[in-house]
C-alpha atoms as a PDB file:
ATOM      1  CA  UNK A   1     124.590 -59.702 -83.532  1.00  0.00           C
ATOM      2  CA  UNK A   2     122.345 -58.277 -86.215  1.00  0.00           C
ATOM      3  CA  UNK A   3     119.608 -59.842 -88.460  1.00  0.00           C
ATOM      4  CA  UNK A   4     118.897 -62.433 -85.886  1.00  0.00           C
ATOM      5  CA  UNK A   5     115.168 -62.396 -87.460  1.00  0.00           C
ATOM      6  CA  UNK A   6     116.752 -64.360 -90.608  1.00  0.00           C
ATOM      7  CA  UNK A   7     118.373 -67.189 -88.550  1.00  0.00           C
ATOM      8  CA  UNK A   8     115.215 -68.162 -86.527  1.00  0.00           C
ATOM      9  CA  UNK A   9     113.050 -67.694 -89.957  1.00  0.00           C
ATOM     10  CA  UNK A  10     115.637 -70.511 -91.759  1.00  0.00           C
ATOM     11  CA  UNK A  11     115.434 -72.969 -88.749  1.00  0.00           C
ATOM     12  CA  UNK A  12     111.632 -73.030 -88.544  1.00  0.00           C
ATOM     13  CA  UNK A  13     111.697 -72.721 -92.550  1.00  0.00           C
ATOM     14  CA  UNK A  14     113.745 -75.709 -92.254  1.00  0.00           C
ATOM     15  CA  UNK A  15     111.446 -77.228 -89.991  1.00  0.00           C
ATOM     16  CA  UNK A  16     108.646 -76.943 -92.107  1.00  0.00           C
ATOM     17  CA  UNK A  17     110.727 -78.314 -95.177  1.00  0.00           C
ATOM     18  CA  UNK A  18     111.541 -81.681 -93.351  1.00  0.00           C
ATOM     19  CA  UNK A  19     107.403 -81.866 -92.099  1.00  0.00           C
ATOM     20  CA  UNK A  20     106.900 -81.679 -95.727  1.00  0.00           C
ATOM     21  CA  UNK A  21     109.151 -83.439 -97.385  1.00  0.00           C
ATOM     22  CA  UNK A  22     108.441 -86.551 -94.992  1.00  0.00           C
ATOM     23  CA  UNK A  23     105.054 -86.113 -95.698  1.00  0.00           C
ATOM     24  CA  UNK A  24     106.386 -86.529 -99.652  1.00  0.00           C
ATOM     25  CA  UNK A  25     104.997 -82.740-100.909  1.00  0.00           C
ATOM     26  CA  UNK A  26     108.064 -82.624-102.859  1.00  0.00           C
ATOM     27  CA  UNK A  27     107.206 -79.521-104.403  1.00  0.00           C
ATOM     28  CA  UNK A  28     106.203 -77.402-101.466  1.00  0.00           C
ATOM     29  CA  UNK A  29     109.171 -79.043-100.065  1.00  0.00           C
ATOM     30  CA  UNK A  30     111.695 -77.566-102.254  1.00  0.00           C
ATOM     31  CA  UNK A  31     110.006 -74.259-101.818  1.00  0.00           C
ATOM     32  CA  UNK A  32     110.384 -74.403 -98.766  1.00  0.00           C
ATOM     33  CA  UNK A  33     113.770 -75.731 -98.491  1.00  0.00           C
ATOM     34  CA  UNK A  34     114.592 -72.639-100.736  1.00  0.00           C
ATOM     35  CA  UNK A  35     113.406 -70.258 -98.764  1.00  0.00           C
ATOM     36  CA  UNK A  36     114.713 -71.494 -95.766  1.00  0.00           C
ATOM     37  CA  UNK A  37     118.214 -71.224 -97.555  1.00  0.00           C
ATOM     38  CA  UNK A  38     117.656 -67.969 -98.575  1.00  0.00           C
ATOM     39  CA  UNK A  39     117.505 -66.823 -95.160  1.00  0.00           C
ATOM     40  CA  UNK A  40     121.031 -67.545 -94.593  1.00  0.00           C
ATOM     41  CA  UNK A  41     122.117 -65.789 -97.494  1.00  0.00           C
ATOM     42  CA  UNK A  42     120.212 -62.436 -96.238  1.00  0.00           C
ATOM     43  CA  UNK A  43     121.665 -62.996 -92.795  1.00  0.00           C
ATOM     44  CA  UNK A  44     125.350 -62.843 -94.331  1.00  0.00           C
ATOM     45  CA  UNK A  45     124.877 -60.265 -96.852  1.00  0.00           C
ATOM     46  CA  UNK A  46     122.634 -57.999 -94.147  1.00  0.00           C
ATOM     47  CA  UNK A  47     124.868 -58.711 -91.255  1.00  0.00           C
ATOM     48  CA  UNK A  48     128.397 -58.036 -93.605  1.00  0.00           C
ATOM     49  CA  UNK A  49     126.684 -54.807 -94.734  1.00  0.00           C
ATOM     50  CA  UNK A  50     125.957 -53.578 -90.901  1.00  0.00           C
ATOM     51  CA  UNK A  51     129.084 -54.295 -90.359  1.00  0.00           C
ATOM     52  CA  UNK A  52     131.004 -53.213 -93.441  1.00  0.00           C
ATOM     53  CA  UNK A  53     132.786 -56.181 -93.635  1.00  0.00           C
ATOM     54  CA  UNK A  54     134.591 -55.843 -97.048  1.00  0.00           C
ATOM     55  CA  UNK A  55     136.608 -59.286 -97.432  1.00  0.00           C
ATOM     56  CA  UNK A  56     133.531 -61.447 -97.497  1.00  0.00           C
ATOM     57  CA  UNK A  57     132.722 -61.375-100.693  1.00  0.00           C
ATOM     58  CA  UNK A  58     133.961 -65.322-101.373  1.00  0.00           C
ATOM     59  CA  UNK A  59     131.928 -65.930 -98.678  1.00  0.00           C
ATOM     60  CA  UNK A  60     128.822 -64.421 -99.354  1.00  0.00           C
ATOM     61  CA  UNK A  61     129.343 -66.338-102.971  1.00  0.00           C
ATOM     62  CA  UNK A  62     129.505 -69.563-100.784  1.00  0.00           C
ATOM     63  CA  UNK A  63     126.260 -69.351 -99.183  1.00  0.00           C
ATOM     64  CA  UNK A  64     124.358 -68.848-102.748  1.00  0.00           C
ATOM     65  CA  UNK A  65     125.973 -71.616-104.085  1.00  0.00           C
ATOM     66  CA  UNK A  66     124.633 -73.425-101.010  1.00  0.00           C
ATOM     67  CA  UNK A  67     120.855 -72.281-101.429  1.00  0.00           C
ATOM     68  CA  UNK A  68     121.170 -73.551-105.254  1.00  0.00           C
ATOM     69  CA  UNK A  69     122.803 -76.417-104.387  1.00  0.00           C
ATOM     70  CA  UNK A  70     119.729 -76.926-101.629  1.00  0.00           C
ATOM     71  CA  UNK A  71     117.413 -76.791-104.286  1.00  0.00           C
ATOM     72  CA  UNK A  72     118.875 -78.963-106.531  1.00  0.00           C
ATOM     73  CA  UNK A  73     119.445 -81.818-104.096  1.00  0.00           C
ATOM     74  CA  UNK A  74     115.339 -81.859-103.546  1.00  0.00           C
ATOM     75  CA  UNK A  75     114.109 -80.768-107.029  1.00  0.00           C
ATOM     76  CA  UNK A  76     115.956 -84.633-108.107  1.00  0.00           C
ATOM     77  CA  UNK A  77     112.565 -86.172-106.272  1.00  0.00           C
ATOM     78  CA  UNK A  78     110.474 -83.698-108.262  1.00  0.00           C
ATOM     79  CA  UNK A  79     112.011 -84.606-111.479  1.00  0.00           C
ATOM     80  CA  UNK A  80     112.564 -88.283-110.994  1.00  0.00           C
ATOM     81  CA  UNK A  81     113.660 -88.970-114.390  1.00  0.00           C
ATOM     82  CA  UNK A  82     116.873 -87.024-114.225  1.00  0.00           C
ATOM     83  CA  UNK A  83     117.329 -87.779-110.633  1.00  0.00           C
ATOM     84  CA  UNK A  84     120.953 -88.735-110.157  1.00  0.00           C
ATOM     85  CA  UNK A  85     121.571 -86.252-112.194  1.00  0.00           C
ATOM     86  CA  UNK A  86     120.276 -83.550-110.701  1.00  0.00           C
ATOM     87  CA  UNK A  87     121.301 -84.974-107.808  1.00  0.00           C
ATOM     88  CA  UNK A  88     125.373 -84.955-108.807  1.00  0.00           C
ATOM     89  CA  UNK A  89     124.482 -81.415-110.403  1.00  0.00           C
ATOM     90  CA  UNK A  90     123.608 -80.278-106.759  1.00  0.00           C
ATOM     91  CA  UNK A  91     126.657 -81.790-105.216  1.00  0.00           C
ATOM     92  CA  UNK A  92     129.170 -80.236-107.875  1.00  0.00           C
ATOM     93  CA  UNK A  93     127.693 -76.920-107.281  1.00  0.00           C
ATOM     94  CA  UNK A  94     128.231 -77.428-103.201  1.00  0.00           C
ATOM     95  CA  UNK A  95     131.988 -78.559-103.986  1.00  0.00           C
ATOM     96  CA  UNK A  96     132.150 -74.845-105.319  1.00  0.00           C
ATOM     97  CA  UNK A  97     130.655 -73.344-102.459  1.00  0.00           C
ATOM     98  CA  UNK A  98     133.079 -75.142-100.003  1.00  0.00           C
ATOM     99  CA  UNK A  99     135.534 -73.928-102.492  1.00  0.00           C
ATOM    100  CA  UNK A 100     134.386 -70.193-101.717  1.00  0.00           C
ATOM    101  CA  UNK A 101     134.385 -70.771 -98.368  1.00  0.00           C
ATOM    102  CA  UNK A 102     137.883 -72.647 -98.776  1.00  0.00           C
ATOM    103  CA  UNK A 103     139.633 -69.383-100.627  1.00  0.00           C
ATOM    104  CA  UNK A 104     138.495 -67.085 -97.903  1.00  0.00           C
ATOM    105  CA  UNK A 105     140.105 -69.700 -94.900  1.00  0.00           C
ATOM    106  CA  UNK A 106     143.295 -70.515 -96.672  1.00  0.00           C
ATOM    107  CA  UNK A 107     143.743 -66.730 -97.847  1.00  0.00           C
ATOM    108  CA  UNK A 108     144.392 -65.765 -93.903  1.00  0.00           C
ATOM    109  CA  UNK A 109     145.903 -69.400 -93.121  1.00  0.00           C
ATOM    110  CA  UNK A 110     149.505 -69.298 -91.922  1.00  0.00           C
ATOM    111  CA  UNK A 111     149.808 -73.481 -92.241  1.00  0.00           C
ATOM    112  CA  UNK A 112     148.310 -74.494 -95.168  1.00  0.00           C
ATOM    113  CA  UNK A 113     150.427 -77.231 -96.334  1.00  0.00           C
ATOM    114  CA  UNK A 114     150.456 -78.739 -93.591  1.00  0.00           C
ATOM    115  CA  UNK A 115     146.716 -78.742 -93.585  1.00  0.00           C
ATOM    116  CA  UNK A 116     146.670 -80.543 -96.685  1.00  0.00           C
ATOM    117  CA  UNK A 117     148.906 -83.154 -95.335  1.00  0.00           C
ATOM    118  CA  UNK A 118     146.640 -83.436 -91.893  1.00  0.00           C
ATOM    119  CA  UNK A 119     143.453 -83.590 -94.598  1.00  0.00           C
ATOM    120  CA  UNK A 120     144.803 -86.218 -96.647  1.00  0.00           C
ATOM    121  CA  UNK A 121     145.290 -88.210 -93.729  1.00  0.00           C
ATOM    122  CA  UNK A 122     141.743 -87.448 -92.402  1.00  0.00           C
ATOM    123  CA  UNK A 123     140.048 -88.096 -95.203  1.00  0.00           C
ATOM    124  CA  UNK A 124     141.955 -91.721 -96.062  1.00  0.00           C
ATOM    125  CA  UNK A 125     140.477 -92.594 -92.599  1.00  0.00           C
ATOM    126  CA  UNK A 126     137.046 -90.785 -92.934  1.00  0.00           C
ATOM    127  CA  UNK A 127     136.444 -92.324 -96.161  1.00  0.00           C
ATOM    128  CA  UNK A 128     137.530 -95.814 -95.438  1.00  0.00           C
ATOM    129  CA  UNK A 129     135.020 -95.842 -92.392  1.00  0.00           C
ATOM    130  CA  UNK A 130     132.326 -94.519 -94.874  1.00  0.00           C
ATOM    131  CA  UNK A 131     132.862 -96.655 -97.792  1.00  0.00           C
ATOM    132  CA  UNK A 132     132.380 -99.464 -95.001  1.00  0.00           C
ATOM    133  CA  UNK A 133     129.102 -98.473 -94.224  1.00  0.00           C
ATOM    134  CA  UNK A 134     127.439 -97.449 -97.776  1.00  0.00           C
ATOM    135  CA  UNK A 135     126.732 -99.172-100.671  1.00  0.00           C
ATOM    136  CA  UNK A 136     126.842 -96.894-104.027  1.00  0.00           C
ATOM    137  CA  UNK A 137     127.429 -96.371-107.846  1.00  0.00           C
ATOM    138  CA  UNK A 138     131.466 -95.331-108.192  1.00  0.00           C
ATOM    139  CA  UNK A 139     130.299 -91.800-109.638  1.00  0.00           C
ATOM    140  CA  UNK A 140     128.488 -91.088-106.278  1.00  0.00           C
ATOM    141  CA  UNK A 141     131.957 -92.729-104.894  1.00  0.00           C
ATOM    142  CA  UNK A 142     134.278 -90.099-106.559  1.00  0.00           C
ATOM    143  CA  UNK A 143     132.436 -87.199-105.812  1.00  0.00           C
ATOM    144  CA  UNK A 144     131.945 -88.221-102.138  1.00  0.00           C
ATOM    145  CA  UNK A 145     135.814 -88.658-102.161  1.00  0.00           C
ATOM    146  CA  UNK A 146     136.538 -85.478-103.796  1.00  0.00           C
ATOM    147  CA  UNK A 147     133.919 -83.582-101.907  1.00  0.00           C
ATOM    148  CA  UNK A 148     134.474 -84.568 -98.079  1.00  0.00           C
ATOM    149  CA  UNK A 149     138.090 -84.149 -99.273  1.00  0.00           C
ATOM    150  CA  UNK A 150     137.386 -80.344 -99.982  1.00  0.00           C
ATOM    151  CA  UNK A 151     135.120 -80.121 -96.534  1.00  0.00           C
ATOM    152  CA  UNK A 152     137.823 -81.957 -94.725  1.00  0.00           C
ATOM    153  CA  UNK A 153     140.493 -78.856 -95.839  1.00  0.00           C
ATOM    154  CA  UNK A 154     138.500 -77.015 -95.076  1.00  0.00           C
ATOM    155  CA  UNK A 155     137.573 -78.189 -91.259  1.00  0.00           C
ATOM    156  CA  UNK A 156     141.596 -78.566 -91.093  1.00  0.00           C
ATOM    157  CA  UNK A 157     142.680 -75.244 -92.403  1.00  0.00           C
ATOM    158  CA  UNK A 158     140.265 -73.309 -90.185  1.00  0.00           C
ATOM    159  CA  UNK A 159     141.092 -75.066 -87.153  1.00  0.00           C
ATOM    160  CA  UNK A 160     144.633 -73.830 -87.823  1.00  0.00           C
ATOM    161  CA  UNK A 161     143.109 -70.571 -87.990  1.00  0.00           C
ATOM    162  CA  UNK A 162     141.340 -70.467 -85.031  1.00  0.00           C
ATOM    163  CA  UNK A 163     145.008 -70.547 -83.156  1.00  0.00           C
ATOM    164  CA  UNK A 164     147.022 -68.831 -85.543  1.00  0.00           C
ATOM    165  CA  UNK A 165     144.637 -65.821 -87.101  1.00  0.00           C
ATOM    166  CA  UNK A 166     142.118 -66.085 -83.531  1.00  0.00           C
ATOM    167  CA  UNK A 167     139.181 -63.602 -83.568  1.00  0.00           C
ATOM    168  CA  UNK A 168     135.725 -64.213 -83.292  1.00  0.00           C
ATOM    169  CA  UNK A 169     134.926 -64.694 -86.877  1.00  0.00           C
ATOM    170  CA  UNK A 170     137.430 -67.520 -87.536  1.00  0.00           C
ATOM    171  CA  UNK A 171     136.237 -69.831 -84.276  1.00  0.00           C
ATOM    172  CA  UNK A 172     132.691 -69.363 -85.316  1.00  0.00           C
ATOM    173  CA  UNK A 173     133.894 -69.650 -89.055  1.00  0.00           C
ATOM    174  CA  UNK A 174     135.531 -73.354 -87.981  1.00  0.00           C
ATOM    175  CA  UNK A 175     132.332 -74.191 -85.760  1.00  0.00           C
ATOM    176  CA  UNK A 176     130.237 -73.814 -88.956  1.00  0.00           C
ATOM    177  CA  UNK A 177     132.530 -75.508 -91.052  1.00  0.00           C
ATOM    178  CA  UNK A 178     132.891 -78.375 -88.465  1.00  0.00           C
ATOM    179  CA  UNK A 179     128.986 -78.891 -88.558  1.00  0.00           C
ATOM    180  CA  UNK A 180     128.784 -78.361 -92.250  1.00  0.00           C
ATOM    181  CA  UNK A 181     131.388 -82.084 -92.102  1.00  0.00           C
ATOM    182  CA  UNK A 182     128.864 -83.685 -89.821  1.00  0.00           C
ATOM    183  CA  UNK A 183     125.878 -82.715 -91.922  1.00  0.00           C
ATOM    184  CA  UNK A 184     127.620 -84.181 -94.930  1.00  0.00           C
ATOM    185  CA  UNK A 185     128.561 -87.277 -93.163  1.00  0.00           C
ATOM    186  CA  UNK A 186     125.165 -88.177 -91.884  1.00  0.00           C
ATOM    187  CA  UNK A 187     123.337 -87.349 -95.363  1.00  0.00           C
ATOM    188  CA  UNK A 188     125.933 -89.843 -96.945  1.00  0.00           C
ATOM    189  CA  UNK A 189     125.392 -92.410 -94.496  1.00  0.00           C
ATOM    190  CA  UNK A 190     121.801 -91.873 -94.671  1.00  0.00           C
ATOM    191  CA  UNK A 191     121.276 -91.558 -98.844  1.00  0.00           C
ATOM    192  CA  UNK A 192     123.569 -94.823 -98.948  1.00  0.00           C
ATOM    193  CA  UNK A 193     123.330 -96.853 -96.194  1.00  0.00           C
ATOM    194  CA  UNK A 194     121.491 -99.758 -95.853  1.00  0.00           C
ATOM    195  CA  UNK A 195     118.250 -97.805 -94.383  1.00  0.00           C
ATOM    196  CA  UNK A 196     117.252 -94.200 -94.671  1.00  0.00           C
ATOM    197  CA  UNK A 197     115.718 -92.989 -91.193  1.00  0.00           C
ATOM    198  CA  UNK A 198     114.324 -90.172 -90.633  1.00  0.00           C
ATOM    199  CA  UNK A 199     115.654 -88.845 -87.036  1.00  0.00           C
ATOM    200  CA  UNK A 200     119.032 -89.268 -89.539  1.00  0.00           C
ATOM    201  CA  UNK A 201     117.831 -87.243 -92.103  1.00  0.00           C
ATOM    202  CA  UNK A 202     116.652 -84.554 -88.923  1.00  0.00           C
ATOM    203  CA  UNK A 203     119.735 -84.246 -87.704  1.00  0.00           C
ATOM    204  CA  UNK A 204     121.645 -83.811 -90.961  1.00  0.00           C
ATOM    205  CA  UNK A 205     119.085 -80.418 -91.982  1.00  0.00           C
ATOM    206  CA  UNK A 206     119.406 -79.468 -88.394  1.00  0.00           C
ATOM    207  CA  UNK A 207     123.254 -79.567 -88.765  1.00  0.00           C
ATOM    208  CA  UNK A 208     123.651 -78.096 -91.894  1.00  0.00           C
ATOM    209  CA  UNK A 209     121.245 -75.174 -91.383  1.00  0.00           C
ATOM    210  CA  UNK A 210     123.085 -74.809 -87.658  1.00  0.00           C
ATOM    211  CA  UNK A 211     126.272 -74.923 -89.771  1.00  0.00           C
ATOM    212  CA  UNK A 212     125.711 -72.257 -92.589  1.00  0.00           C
ATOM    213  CA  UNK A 213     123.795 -69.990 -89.862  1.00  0.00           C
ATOM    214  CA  UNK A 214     127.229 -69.462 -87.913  1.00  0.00           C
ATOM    215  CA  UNK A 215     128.920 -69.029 -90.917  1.00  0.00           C
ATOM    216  CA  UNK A 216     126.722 -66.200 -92.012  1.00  0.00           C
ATOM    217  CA  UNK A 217     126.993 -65.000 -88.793  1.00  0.00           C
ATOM    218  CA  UNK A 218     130.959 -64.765 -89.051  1.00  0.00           C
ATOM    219  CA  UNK A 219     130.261 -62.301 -91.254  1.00  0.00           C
ATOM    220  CA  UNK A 220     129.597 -59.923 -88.327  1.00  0.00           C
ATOM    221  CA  UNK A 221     132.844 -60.461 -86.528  1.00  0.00           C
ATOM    222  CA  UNK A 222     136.301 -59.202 -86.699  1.00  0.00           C
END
């Protein structure tokens, strides 16, 4: 593995970003959430350059959609007054990401329709169990729907992968995808739910950043 540097740079960037944004610098916060994202984006394009890896562009895409998307999801407590906003902004432009990373999974995927049968099923059940648990505003509702729905394909269609296309890249690929689903599931529970704690809101960053780190780091593999 290459670029290591960049991975333990986002996870104590990340660190710092939750110290801050606890302590309610909302500005430094999104800096620092920023930067922390950009890390992951150096360790994919640095580590698929090393490597010469030349079907990762989609990818690579992914992971900058995912450090604007970062931003945007914080800079909605900077600028309050266009808030949800900013805050459905940030989750439309994730949905593309998880599209990018969705193009590159189903483009090797031997299975894929039935991985979107075993999604739709998932994400019936995943989204019932939610929905029990949150209370929001029905546009929050139909982009959560539509959104785990895309991160659900994708969890399904890569786990295909990882026994019909196996290689290094597409089991670390699904790992990161599977705690990419996790993140999202905990920062749903957590924006909605009836409480927002913080050891929640902890473990979603440390899942996400854990999550687009390996996927970066895919980008090494063959």
């Amino acid at each position: 593995m290459k670029h290591l540097f960049f991975a333990f740079a986002c996870l104590i960037l990340a660190g710092c970003f939750l110290f801050a944004e606890n302590k309610k610098s909302y500005l430094l916060a999104v800096i620092l959430k920023g930067s922390a994202s950009l890390m992951f984006v150096l360790l994919g394009i640095l580590g698929a350059s090393a490597v010469k890896n030349t079907d990762c562009g989609v990818i690579i895409c992914g992971l900058i959609l995912g450090l604007i998307a970062d931003v945007l999801l914080n800079l909605r407590y900077v600028i309050e007054k266009k808030g949800k906003l900013i805050f459905l902004i940030g989750i439309l432009v994730f949905l593309i990401g998880h599209i990018m990373y969705l193009i590159w999974a189903a483009g090797i995927c031997k299975l894929f329709i039935p991985a979107i049968l075993v999604c739709a099923v998932l994400t019936f059940f995943l989204m019932k169990w939610i929905f029990g648990r949150i209370t929001a505003e029905n546009p929050f509702k139909i982009f959560g729907v539509v959104y785990i729905g895309a991160v659900a394909l994708l969890n399904v269609v890569s786990l295909f992968n990882m026994f019909t296309a196996f290689s290094q890249r597409t089991v670390m690929f699904f790992f990161g995808a599977l705690l990419f689903l996790l993140s999202d599931i905990v920062l749903i529970l957590n924006t909605f739910g009836k409480e927002q704690k913080l050891k929640f809101r902890i473990l979603n960053i440390s899942l996400y950043y854990l999550g687009q780190i390996l996927i970066a780091l895919s980008l090494q593999l063959i």
